[in-house]
N, C-alpha and C. Protein backbone atom coordinates (compact mmCIF):
# COMPACT_ATOMS: atom_id res chain seq x y z
N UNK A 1 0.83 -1.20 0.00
CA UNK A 1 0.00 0.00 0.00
C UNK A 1 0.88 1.27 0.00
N UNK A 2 1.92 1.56 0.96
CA UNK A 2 2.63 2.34 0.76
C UNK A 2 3.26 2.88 -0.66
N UNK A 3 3.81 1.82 -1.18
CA UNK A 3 4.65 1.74 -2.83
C UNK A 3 3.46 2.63 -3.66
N UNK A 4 2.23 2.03 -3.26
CA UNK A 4 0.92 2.74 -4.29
C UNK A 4 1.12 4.08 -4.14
N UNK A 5 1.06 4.06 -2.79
CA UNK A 5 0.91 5.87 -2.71
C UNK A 5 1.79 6.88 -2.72
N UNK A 6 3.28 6.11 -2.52
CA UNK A 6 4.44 6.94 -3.52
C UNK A 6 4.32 7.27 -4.57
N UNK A 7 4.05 6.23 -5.43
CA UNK A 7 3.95 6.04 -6.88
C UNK A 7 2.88 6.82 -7.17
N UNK A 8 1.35 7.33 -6.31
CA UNK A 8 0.79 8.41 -6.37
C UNK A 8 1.73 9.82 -6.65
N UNK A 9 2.23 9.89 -5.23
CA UNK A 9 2.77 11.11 -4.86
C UNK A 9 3.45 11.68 -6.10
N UNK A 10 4.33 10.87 -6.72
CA UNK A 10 5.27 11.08 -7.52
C UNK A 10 4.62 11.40 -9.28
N UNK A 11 3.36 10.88 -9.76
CA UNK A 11 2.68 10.82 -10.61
C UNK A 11 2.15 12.61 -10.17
N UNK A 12 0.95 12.98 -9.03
CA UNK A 12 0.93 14.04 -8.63
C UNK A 12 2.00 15.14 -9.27
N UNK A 13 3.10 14.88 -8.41
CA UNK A 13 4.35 15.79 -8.90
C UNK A 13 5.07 16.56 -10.22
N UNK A 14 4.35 14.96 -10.69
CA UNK A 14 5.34 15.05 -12.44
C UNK A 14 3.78 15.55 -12.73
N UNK A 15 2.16 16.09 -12.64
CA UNK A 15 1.33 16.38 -13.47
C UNK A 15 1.31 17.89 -12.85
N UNK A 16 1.93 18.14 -11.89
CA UNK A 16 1.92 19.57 -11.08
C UNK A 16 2.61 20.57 -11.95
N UNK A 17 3.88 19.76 -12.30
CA UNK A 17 5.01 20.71 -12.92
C UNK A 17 4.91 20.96 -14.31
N UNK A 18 4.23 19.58 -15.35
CA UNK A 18 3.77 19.99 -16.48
C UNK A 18 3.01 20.98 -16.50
N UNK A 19 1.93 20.87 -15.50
CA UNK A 19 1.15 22.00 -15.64
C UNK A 19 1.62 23.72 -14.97
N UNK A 20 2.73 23.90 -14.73
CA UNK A 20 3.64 25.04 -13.93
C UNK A 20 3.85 25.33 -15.75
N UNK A 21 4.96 24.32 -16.03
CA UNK A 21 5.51 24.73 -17.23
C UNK A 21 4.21 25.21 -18.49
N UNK A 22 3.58 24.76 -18.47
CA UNK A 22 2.71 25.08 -19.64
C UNK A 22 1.85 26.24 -19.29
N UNK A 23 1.83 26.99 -18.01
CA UNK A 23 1.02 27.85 -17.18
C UNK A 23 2.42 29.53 -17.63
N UNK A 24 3.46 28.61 -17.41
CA UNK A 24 4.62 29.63 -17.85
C UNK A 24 4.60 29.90 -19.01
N UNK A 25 4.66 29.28 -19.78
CA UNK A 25 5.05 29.63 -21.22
C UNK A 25 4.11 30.68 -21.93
N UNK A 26 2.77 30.60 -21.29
CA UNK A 26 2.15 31.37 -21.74
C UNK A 26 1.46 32.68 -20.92
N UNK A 27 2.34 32.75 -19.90
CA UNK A 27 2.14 33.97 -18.95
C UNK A 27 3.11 35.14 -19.10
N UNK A 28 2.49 36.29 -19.40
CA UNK A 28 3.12 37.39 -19.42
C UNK A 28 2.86 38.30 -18.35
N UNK A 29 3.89 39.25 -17.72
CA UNK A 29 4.43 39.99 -17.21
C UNK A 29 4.32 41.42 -17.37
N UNK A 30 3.27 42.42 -16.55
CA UNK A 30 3.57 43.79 -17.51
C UNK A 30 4.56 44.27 -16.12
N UNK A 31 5.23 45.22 -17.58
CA UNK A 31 6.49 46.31 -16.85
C UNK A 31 5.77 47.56 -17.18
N UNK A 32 5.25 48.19 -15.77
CA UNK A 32 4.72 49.53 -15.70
C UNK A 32 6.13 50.34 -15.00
N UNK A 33 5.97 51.54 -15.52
CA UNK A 33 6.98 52.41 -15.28
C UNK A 33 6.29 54.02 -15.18
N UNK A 34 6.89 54.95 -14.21
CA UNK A 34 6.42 56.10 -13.72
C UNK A 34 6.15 56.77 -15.33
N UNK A 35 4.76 57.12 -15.02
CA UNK A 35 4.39 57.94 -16.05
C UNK A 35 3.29 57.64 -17.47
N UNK A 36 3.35 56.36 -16.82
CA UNK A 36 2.61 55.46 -18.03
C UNK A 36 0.89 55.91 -17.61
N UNK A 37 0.66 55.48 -18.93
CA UNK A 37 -1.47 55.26 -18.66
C UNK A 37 -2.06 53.80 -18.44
N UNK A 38 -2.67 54.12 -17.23
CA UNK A 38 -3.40 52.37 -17.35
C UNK A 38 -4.48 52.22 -16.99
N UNK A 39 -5.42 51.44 -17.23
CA UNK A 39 -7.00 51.50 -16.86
C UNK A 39 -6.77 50.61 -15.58
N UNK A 40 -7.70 50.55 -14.85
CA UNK A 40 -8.11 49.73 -13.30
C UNK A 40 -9.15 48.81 -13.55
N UNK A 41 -9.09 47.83 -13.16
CA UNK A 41 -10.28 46.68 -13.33
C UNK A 41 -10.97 46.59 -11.83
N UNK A 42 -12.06 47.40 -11.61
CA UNK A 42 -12.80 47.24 -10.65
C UNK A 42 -14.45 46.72 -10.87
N UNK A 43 -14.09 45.86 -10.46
CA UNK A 43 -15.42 45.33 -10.59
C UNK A 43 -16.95 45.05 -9.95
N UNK A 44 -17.19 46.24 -9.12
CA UNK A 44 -18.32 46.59 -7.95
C UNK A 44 -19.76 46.50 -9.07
N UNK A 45 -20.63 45.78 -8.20
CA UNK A 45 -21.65 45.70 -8.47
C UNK A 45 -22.56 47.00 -8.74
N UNK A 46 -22.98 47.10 -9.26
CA UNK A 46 -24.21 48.42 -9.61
C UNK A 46 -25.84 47.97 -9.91
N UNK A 47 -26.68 47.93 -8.59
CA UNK A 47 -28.39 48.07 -8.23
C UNK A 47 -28.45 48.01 -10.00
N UNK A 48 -29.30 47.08 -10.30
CA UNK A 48 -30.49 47.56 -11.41
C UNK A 48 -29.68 47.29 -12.81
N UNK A 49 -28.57 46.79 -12.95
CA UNK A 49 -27.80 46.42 -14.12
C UNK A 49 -27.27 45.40 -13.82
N UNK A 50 -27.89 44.10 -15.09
CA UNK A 50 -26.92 43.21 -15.11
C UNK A 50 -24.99 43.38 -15.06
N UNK A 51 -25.02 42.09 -14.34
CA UNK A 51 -23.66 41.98 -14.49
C UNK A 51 -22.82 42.28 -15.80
N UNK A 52 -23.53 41.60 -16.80
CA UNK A 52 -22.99 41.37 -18.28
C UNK A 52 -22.87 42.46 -19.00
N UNK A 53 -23.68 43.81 -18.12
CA UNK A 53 -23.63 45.05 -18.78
C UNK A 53 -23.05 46.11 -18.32
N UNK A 54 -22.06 45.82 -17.04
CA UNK A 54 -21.56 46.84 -16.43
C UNK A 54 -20.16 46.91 -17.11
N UNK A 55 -19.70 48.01 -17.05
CA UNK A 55 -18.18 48.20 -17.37
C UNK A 55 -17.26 47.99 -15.64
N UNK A 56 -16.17 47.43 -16.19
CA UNK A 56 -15.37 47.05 -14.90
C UNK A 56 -14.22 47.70 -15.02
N UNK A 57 -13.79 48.19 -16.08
CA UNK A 57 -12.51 49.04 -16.12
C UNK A 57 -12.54 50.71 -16.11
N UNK A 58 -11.63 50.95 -15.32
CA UNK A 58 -11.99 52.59 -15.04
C UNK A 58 -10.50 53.30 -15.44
N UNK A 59 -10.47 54.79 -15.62
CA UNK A 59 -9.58 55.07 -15.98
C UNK A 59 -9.44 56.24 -17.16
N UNK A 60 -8.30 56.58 -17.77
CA UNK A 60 -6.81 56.19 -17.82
C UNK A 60 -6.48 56.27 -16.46
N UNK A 61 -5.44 56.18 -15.86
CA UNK A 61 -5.19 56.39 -14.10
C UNK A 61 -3.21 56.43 -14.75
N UNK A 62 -2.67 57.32 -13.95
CA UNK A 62 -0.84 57.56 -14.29
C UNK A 62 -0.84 57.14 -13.11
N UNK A 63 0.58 55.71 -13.67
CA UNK A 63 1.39 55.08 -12.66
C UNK A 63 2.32 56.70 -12.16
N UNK A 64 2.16 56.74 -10.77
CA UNK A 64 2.96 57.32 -9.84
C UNK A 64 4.37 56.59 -9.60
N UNK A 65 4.53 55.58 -8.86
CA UNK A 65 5.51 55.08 -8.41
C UNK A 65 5.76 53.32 -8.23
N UNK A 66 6.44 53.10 -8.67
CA UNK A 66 6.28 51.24 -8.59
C UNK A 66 6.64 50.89 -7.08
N UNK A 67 5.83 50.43 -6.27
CA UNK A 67 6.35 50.08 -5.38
C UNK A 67 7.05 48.67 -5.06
N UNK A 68 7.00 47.43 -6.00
CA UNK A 68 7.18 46.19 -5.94
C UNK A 68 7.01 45.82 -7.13
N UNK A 69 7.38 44.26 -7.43
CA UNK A 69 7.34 43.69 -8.90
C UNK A 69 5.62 44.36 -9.08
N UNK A 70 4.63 43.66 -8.39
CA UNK A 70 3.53 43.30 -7.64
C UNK A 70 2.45 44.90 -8.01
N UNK A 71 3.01 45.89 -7.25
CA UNK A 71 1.93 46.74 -6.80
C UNK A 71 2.61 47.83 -7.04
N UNK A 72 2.10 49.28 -7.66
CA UNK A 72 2.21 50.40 -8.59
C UNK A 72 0.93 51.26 -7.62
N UNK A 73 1.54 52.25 -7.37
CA UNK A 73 0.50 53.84 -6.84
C UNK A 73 0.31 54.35 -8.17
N UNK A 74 -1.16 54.03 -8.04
CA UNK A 74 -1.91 55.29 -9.39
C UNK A 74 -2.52 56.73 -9.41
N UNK A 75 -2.70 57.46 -10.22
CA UNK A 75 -3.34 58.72 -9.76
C UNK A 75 -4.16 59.01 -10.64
N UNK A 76 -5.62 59.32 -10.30
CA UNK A 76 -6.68 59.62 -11.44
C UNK A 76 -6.43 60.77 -12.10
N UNK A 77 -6.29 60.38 -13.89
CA UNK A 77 -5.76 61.42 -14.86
C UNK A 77 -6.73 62.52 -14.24
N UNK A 78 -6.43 63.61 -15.45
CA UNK A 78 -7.35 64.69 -15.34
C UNK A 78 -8.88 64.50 -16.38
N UNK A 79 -8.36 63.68 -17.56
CA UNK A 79 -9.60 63.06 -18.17
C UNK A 79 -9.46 61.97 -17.67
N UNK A 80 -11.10 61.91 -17.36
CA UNK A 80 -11.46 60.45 -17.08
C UNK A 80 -12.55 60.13 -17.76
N UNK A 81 -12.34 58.69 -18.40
CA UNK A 81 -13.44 57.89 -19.38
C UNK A 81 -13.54 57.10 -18.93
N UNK A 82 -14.86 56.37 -18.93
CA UNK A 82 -15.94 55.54 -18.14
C UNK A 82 -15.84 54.62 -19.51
N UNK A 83 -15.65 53.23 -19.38
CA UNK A 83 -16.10 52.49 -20.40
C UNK A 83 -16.59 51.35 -20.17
């Protein structure tokens, strides 16, 4: 019984990492840098409108400062478009 459930463990392992690698290959990375334009994906519910009809991205918004690979301070442009 034991041998089985190595031979699990190890099957597990080798279907974990195929799926890492194939999760990589097709994952990209954005490089925001001070000064750029970027929209925000917020996605709050709004009374009386389907889901399927709300807009979730807000914006343009200027990257301020990168603080981490991860997380960027934004600042609401002076135009702002609703879409």
């Amino acid at each position: 019984m034991e041998e089985m459930h190595q031979l699990a463990r190890e099957r597990i392992g080798m279907a974990s990492e195929k799926m890492k690698t194939r999760y990589d290959a097709r994952a990209n990375g954005h490089d925001f840098h001070e000064g750029d334009k970027v929209w925000l994906w917020n996605p709050k519910r709004r009374k009386g409108l389907s889901p399927k009809l709300q807009t979730n991205w807000e914006g343009p918004y200027t990257v301020l400062k990168r603080l981490n690979d991860v997380v960027v301070r934004i600042q609401k442009s002076n135009t702002q478009n609703r879409r």
